[in-house]
C-alpha atoms as a PDB file:
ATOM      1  CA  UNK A   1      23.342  -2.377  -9.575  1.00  0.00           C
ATOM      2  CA  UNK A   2      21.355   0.036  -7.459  1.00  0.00           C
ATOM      3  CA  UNK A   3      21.712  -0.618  -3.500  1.00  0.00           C
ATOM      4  CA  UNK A   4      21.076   1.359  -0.753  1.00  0.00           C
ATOM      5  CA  UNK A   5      22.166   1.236   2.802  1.00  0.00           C
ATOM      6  CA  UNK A   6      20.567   2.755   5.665  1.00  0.00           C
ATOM      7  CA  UNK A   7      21.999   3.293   9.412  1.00  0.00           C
ATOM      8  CA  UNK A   8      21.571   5.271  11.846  1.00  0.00           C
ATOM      9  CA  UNK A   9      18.068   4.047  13.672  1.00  0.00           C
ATOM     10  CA  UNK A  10      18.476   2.883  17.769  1.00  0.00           C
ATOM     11  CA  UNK A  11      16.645   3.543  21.009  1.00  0.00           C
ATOM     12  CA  UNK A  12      16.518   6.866  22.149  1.00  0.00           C
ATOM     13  CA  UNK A  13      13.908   8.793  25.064  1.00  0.00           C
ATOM     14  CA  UNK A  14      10.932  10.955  23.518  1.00  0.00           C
ATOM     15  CA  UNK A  15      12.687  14.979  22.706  1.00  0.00           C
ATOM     16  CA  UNK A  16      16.089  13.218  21.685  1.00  0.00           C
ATOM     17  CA  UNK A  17      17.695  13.415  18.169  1.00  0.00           C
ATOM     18  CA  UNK A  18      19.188  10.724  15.675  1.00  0.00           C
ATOM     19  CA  UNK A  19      20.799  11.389  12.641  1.00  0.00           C
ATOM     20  CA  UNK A  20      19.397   8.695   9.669  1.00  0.00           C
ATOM     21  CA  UNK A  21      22.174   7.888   7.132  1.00  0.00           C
ATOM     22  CA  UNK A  22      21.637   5.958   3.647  1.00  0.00           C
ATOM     23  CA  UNK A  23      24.673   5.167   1.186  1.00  0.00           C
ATOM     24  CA  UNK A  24      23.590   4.814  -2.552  1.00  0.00           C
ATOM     25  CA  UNK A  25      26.017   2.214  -4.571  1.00  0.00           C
ATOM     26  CA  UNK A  26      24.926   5.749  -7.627  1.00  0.00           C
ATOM     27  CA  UNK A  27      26.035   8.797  -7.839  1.00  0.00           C
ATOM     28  CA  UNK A  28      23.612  10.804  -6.582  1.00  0.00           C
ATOM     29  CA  UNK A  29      23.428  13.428  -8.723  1.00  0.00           C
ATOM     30  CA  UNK A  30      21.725  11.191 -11.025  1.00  0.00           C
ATOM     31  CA  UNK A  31      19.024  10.604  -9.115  1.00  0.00           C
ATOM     32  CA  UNK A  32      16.249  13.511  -9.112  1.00  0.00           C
ATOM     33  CA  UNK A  33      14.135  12.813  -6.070  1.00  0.00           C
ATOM     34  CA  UNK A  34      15.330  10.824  -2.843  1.00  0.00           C
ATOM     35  CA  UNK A  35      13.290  10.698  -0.127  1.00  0.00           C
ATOM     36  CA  UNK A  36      12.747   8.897   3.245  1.00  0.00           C
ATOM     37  CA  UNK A  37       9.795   6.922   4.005  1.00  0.00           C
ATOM     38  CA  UNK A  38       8.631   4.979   7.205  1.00  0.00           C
ATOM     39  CA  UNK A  39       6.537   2.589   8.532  1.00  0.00           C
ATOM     40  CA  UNK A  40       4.639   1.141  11.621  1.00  0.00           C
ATOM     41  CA  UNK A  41       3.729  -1.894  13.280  1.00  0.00           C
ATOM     42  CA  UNK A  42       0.057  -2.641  11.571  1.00  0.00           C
ATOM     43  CA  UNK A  43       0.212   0.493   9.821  1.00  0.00           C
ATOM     44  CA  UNK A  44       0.918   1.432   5.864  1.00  0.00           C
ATOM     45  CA  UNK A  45       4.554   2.517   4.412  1.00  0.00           C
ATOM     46  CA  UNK A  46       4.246   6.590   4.727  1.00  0.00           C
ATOM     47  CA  UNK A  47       6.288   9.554   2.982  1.00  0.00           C
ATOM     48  CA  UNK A  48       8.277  11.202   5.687  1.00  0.00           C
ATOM     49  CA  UNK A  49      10.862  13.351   3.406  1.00  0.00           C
ATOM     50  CA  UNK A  50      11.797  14.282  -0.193  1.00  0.00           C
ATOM     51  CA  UNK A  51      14.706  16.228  -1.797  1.00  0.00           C
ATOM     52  CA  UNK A  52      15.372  16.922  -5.143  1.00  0.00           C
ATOM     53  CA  UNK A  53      19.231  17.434  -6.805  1.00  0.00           C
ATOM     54  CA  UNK A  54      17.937  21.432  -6.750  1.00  0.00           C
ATOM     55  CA  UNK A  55      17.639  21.240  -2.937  1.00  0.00           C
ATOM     56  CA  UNK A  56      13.691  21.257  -2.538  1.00  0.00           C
ATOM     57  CA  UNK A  57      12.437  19.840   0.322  1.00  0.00           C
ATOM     58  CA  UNK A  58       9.384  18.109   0.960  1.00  0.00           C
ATOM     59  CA  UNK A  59       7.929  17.186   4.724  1.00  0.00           C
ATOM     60  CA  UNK A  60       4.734  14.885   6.093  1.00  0.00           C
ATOM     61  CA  UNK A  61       2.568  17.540   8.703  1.00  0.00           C
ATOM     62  CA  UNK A  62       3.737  15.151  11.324  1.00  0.00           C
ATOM     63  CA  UNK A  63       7.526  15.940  10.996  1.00  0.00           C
ATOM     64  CA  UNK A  64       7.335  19.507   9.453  1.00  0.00           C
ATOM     65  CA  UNK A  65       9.960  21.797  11.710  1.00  0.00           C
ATOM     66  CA  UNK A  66      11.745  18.634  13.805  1.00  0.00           C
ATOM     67  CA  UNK A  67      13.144  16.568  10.459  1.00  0.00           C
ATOM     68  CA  UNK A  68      15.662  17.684   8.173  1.00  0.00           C
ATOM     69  CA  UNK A  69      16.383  15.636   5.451  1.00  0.00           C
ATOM     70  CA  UNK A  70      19.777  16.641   3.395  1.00  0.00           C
ATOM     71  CA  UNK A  71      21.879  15.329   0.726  1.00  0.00           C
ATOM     72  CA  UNK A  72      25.626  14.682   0.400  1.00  0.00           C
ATOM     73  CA  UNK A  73      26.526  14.279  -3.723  1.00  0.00           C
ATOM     74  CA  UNK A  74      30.413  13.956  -3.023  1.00  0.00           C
ATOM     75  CA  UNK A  75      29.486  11.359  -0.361  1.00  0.00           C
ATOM     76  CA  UNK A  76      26.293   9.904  -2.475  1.00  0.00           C
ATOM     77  CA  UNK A  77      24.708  10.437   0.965  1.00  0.00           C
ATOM     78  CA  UNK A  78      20.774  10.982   2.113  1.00  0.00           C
ATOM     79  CA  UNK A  79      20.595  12.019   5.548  1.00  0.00           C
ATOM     80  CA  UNK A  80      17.723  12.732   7.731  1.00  0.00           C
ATOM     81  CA  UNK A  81      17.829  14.698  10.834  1.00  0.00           C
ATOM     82  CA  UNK A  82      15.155  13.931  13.440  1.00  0.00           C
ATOM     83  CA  UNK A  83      15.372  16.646  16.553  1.00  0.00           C
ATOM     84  CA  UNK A  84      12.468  16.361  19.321  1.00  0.00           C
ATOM     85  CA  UNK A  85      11.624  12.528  18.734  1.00  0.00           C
ATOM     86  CA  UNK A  86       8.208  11.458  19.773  1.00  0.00           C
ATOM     87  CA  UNK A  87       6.713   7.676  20.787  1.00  0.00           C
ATOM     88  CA  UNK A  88       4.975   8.117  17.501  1.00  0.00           C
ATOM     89  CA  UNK A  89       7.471   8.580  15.135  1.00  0.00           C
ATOM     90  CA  UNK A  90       8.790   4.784  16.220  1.00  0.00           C
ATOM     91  CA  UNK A  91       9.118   3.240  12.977  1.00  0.00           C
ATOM     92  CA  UNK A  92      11.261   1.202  10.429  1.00  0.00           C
ATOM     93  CA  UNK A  93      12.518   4.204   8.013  1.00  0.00           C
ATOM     94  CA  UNK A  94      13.588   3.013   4.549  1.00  0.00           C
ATOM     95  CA  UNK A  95      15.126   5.324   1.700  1.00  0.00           C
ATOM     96  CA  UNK A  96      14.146   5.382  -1.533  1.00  0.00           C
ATOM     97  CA  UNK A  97      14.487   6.412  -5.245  1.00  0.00           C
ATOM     98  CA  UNK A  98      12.625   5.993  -8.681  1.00  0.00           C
ATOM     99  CA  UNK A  99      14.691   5.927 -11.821  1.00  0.00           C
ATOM    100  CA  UNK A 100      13.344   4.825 -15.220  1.00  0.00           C
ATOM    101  CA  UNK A 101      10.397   3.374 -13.942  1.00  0.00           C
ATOM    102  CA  UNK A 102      11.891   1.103 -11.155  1.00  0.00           C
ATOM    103  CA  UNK A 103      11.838   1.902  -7.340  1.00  0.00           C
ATOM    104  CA  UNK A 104      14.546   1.483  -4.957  1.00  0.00           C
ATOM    105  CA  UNK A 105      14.642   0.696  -1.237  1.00  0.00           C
ATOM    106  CA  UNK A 106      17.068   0.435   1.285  1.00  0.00           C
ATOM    107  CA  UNK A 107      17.027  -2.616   3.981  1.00  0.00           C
ATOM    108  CA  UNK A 108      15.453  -0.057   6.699  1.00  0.00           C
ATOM    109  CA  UNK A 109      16.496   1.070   9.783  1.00  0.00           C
ATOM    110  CA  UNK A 110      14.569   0.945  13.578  1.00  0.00           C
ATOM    111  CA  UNK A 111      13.757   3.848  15.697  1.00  0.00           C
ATOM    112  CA  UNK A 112      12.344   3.280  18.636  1.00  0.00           C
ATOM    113  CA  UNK A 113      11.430   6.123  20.420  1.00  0.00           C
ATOM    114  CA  UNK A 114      10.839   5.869  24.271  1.00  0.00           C
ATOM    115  CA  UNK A 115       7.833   7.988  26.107  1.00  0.00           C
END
């Protein structure tokens, strides 16, 4: 059974960090493409992040250069590092994988970033 579980989320003041944590119940290494999405009050479910097992990253314009998003195979770990918060980037963030044709989310995690 596929599960994963995000933590990490909380309250903290616009130019502060978090560090976004999601457990997969897989090894990773079997799953190509992980990636971090996140979404708004009134507004749609949005890529925020992608790796791939090779290590490419992918980044929305909006979090290009204050993200990081990073993977842990001996830990079956996604992270995602998020330096220089802004009010706008409060969200529920969610992980998420695709593997033969089915689609995997985590519970989600709040961050509420303060102005």
């Amino acid at each position: 059974q596929d599960e994963l579980v995000e933590s990490g989320g909380g309250l903290v003041q616009a130019g502060g960090s978090l560090r976004l944590s999601c457990v997969a119940s897989r090894n990773i290494n079997q799953i190509y493409l992980m990636a971090w999405y996140r979404q708004a009050p009134e507004k749609s479910r949005e890529l925020v992040a992608s790796i791939t097992t090779r290590g490419t990253e992918n980044y929305a314009d909006s979090v290009k250069g204050r993200f990081t998003i990073s993977r842990d195979a001996p830990k079956d770990t996604l992270y995602l590092q998020m330096d220089n918060l802004k009010p706008e980037d409060t969200a529920v963030y969610y992980c998420n994988y695709r593997r033969f044709g089915n689609e995997y989310w985590g519970q989600g995690t709040q961050v509420t970033v303060s102005s």
